[in-house]
Every structure is written in C-alpha cells, then in structure tokens.
Protein backbone atom coordinates (compact mmCIF):
# COMPACT_ATOMS: atom_id res chain seq x y z
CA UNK A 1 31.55 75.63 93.78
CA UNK A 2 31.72 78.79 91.19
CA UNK A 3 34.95 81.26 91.94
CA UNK A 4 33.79 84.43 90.75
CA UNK A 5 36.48 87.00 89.84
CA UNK A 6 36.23 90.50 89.95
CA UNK A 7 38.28 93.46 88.40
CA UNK A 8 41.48 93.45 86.36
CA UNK A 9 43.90 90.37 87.83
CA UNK A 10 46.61 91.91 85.78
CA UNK A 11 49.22 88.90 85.73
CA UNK A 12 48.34 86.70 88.50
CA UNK A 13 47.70 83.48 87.75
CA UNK A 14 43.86 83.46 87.91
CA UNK A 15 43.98 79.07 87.05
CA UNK A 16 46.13 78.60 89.59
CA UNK A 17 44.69 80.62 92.42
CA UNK A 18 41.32 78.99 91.53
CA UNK A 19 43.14 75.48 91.66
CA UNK A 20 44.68 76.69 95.03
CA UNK A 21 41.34 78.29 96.23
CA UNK A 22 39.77 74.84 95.99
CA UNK A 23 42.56 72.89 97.31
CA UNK A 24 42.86 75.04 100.86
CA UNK A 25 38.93 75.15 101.36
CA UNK A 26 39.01 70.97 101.47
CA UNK A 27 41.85 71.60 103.78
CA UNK A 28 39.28 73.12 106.06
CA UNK A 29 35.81 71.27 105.41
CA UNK A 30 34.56 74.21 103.79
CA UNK A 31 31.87 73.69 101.82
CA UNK A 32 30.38 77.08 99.50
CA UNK A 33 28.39 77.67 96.36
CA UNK A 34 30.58 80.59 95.74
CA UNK A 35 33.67 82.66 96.55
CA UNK A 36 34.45 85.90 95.11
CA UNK A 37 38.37 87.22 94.27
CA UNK A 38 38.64 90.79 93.76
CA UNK A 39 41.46 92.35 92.67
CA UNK A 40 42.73 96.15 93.11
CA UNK A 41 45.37 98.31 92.41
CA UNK A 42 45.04 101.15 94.90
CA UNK A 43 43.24 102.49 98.31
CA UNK A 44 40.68 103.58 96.44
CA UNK A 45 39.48 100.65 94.74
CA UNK A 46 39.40 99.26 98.57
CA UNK A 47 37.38 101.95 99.14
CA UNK A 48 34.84 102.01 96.51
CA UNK A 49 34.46 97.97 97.58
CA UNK A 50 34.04 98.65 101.45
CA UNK A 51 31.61 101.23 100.32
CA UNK A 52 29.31 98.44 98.27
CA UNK A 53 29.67 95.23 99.95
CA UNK A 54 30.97 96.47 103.58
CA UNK A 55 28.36 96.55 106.53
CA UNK A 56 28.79 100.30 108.12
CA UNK A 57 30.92 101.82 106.00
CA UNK A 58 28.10 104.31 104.34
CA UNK A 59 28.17 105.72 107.91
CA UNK A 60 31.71 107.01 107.96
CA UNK A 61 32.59 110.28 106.91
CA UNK A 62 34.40 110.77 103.66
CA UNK A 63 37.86 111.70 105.58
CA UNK A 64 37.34 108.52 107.68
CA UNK A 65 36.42 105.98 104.77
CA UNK A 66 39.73 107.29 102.76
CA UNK A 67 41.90 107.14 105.82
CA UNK A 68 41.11 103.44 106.64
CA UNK A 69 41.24 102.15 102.82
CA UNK A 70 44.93 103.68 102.65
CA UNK A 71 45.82 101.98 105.72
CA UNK A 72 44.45 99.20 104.65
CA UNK A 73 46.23 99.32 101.21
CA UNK A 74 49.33 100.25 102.68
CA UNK A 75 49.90 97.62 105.12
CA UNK A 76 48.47 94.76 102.77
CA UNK A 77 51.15 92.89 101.19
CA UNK A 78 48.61 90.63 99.05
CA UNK A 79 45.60 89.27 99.90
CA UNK A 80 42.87 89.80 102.41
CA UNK A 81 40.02 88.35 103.59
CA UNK A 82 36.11 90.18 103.91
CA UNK A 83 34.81 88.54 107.07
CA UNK A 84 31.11 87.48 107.26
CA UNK A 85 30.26 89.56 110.53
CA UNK A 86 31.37 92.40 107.80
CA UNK A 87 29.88 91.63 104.87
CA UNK A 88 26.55 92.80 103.60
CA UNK A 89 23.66 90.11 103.63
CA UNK A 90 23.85 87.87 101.09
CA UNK A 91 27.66 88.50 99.94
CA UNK A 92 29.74 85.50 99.83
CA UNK A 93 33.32 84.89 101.46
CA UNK A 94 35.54 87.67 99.68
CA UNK A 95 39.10 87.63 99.04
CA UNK A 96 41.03 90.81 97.91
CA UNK A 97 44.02 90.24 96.11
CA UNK A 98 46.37 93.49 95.49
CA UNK A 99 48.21 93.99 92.00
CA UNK A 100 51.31 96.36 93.56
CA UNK A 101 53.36 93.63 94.43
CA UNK A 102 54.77 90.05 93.08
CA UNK A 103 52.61 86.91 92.43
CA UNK A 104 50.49 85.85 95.03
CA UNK A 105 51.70 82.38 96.56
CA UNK A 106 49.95 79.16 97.78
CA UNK A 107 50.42 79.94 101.35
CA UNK A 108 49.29 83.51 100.93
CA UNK A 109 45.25 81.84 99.87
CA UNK A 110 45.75 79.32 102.02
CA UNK A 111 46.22 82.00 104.78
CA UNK A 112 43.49 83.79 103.67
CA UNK A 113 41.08 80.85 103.88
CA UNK A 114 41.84 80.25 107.18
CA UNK A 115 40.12 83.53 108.25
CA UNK A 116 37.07 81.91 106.05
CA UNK A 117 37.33 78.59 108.75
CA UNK A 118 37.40 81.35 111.95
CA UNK A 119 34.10 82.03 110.30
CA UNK A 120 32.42 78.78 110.74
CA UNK A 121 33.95 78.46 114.28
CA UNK A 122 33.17 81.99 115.34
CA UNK A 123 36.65 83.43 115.66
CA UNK A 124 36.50 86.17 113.63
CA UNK A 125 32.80 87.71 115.55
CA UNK A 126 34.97 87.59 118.72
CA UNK A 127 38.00 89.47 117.37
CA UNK A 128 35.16 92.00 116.13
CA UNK A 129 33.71 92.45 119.12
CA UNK A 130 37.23 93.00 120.88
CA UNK A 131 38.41 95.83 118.55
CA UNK A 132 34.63 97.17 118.78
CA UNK A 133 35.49 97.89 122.73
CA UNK A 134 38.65 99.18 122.12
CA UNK A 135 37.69 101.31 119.07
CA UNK A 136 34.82 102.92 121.31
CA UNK A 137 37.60 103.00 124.21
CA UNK A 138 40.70 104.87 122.65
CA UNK A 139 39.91 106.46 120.12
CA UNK A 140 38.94 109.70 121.43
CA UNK A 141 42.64 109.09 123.73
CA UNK A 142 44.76 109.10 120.98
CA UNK A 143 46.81 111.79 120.14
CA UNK A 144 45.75 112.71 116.74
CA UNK A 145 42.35 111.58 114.74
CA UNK A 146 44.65 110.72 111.91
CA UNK A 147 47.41 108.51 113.36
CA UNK A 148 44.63 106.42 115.43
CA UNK A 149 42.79 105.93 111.73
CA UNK A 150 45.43 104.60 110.27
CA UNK A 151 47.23 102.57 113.02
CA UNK A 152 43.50 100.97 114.06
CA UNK A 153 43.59 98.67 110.95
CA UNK A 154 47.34 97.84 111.45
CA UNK A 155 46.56 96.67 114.69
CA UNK A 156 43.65 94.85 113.90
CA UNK A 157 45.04 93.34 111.00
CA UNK A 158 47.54 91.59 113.55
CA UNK A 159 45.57 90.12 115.77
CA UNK A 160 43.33 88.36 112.57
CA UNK A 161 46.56 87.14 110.70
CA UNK A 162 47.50 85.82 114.23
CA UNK A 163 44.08 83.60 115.00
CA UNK A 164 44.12 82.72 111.15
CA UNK A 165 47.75 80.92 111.86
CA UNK A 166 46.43 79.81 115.16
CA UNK A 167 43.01 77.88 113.04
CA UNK A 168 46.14 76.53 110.74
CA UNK A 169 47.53 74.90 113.91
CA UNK A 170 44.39 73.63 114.51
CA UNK A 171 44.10 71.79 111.29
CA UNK A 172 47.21 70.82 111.52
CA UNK A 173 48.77 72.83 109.31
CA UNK A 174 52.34 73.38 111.24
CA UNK A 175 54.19 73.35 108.28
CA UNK A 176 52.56 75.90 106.16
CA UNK A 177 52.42 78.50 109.40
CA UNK A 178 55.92 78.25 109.47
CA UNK A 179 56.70 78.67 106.05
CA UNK A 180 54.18 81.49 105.50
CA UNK A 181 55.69 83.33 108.53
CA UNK A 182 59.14 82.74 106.96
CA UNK A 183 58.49 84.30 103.66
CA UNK A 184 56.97 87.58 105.24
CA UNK A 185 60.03 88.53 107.25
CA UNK A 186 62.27 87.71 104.32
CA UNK A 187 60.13 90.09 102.54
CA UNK A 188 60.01 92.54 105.42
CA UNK A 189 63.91 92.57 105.56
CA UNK A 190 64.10 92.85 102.01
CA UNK A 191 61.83 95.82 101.56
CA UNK A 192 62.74 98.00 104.61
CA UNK A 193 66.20 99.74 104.50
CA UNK A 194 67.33 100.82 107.72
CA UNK A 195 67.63 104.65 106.24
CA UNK A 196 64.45 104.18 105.61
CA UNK A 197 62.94 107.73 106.79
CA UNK A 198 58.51 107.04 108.11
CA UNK A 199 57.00 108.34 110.41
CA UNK A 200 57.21 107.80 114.02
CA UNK A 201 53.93 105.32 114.44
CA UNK A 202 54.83 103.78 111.28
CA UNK A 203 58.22 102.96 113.40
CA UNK A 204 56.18 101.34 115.95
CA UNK A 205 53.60 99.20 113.77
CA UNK A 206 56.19 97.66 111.71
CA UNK A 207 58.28 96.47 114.62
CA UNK A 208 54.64 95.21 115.60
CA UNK A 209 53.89 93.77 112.79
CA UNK A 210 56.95 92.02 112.90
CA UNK A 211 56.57 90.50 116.74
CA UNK A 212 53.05 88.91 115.05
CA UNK A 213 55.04 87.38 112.66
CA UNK A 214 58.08 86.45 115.21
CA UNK A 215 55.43 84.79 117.95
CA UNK A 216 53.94 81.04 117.27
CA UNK A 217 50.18 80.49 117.88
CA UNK A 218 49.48 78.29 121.17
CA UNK A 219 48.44 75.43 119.47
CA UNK A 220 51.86 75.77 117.24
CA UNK A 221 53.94 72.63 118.32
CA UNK A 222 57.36 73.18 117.31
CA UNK A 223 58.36 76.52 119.48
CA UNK A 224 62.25 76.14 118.90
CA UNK A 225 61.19 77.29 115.29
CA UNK A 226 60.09 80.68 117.35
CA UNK A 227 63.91 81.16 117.51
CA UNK A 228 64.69 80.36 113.86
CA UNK A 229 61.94 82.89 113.05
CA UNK A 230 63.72 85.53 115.46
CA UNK A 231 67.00 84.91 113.32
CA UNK A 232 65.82 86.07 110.59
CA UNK A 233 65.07 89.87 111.74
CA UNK A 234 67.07 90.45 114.76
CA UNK A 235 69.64 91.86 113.55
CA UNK A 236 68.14 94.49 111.73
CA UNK A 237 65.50 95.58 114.52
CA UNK A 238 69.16 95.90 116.71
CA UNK A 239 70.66 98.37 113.74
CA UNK A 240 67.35 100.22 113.88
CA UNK A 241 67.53 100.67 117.46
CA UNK A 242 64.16 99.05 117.99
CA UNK A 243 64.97 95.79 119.94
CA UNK A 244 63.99 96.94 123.35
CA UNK A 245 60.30 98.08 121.69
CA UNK A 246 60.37 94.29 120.47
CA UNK A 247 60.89 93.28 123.34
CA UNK A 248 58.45 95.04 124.84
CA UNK A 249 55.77 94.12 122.51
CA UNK A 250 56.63 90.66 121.87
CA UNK A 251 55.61 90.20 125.90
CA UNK A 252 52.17 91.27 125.47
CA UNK A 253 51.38 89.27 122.07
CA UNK A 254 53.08 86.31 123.79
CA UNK A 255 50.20 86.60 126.20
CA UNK A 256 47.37 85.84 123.60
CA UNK A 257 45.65 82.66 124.31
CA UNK A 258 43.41 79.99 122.27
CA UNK A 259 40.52 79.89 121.37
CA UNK A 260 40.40 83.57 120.93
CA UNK A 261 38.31 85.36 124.04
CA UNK A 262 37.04 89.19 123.58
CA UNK A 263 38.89 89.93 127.19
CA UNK A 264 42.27 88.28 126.48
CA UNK A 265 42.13 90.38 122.77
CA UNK A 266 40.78 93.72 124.66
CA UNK A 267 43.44 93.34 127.04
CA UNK A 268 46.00 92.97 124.76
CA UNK A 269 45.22 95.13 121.99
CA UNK A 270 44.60 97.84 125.05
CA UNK A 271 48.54 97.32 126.35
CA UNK A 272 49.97 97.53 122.19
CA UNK A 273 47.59 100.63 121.94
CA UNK A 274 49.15 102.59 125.33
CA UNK A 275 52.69 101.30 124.43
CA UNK A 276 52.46 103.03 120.95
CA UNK A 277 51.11 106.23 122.68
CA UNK A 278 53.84 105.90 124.85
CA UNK A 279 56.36 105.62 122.05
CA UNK A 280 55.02 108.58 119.95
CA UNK A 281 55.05 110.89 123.51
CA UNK A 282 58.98 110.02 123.92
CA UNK A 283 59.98 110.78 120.47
C-alpha cells in the first residue's frame, strides 16, 4: 500500500503517522493500494481541496463554499476523513490533517480510519442520506442563511465521529474509544475559558459537541465509564450555565441506535436542529 502525502506537514511526524496509518487499517481488514494525507493550514486550503476532489461542491455558490470550509476548519481539531460517497471517481480514501494545533496522536488516525471501515460497511452512505433530508428540510427554516451554514457541518460532524466510535466498538476497540473521548474533553476544558465571549449558536454546538463526546456508542460495553467521561466537564458546563441544554441534548443523542438507520439519524438530527432554534429564539 503507497501513503501519498500532500502539502506542507510542517512538524508532524509524517514516519510515524504512516507507521500508524498502516497499523489501524489491519485493525480493520482494510485492504488499499493507496491512501492520501493532506495537510492544511487554513479554511481555505479546505476549500480549494473540496473544490478539486469533492463531488458537488463546483455547484455551490462562492459565499456557500467559503462558509462551509470555515466551519469546517473551525470545528476540526485535527484530522478528518473524505468519505467515498463524497469523493470524486477514482480518488482514494483521504485524510486531512490540520497544522493549527499540536501533534496529531495515534488515536486521532485511528479514529479517522474508522470512518474509512463505515465505508466498506455502508455507514457513512446512510449518514449522507440522513443529513441530505434534513439539509433539504431546514434549511430554508432556519433563522439566518449564515448560522445554518456554519452549524450544518458541526452537526454533521457529530453524528460521523459518533458511528466512527460506534465501528470501534464493533472491532472491539473499547479501549481506544474511551481514551480518544478522554483526550478531547481534556482538550475542550483546556481551550474554552468560561469568559470566553462566541456567539450564541456557537454556545449551543459546543455544549453539543461535548454531549457526542460525553455519550458511549450502543455497542460500547463499559457504560459506568459514561460517568467518568461526565466528570470530566460537568463542572464547567454548570459555571457556564449550560447544564440544563446538556441535559436536554444528551436525551436525544442517547436515543441513537446501531447500525446507523437514515430515520433514527433524521429524527435525531431534526430534534438537535429545533432545540438550537429554540435556544437562539430565547436568547
């Protein structure tokens, strides 16, 4: 298998993430001729990419292209993964990597690889297909053009870190969900001061975000560790003032089920969607 590497990787370990790259597709029975890493340093360079190797994206108006690669850049911490159902014909499995943060980590490609495994077992088409319906549903409900643009991603970015955990399970990989969903709250708590000043619906998608990251798969066999997870960041969403929106949205990802299903998604992305509108209206 050739790993192909695109654009500046600045100082991550390029070795090592090959090494790592290999290691986690074996995990999964994954068998290619070739996987690309790309790195970038900004929404634009996610932009340019969407534009070249990105199914749809020529389609998109200029203001909508630039809106979804800056939501994109800004929620991604370091990696993400190019599904096939996205890809143009003929591109192989893609990985971005970011430069604006720390070294990428073992469990952050292993992560990513997962969403290659939802591939081969159809996941990923189904969570498609899901935020298709809603897409097409709420987005001429929403209460400005811009805010939907840039919380759309957000959301779906959830819901495909969630299944790729989920696939982990399925593999057996218990361990490495936990640990992986460890190290992103400790970096979430790190990196967001509670004087931090955002705006209102980015209030309400990082208390989301954090939920995902609070809420075990199904298949997920140890769910006392949902607790120890919860440890971690409850007292800071009680200083923000935002444990009662947890609450709220922790119920309706708690309802997700396995394997994925386009109705079960629809129905909960729809819920997240109407609570958010119904956070922005109260504010």
């Amino acid at each position: 298998m050739k790993i192909k590497i695109i654009g500046n990787p600045g100082k991550q370990p390029v070795e090592t993430l090959k090494v790592w790259l290999e290691e986690s597709l074996k995990k999964f029975n994954l068998l290619y001729p070739e996987v690309w890493l790309i790195f970038i340093k900004n929404a634009k360079q996610i932009e340019k990419i969407s534009q070249k190797y990105e199914k749809g994206v020529k389609n998109l108006s200029q203001a909508e292209k630039s809106l979804i690669a800056k939501a994109k850049f800004a929620y991604l911490r370091k990696a993400i993964y190019i599904p096939e159902y996205s890809r143009e014909k003929g591109i192989p499995p893609i990985i971005l990597i970011t430069r604006k943060e720390g070294e990428i980590s073992e469990y952050d490609i292993l992560d990513e690889t997962a969403h290659i495994a939802e591939d081969e077992h159809g996941w990923n088409k189904i969570k498609s297909e899901a935020f298709e319906i809603l897409l097409r549903d709420y987005q001429g409900l929403w209460i400005t053009p811009g805010e939907f643009f840039s919380f759309f991603p957000w959301l779906n970015m959830q819901f495909f870190d969630f299944f790729s955990n989920e696939m982990m399970c399925q593999y057996g990989l218990i361990t490495e969900v936990f640990r992986l969903r460890e190290e992103k709250l400790n970096h979430w708590i790190k990196q967001y001061p509670l004087k931090k000043k955002v705006l209102k619906i980015e209030y309400f998608g990082t208390i989301m975000a954090v939920v995902f990251r609070t809420t075990l798969p199904p298949s997920y066999s140890q769910k006392e560790d949902e607790e120890k997870l919860e440890k971690i960041v409850i007292d800071h969403i009680r200083q923000m003032g935002m444990e009662e929106l947890y609450r709220e949205i922790k119920t309706i990802v708690s309802g997700l089920e396995s394997p994925p299903k386009v109705a079960n998604i629809y129905q909960c992305g729809a819920k997240i969607i109407e609570l958010a509108q119904e956070f922005l209206e109260k504010q």
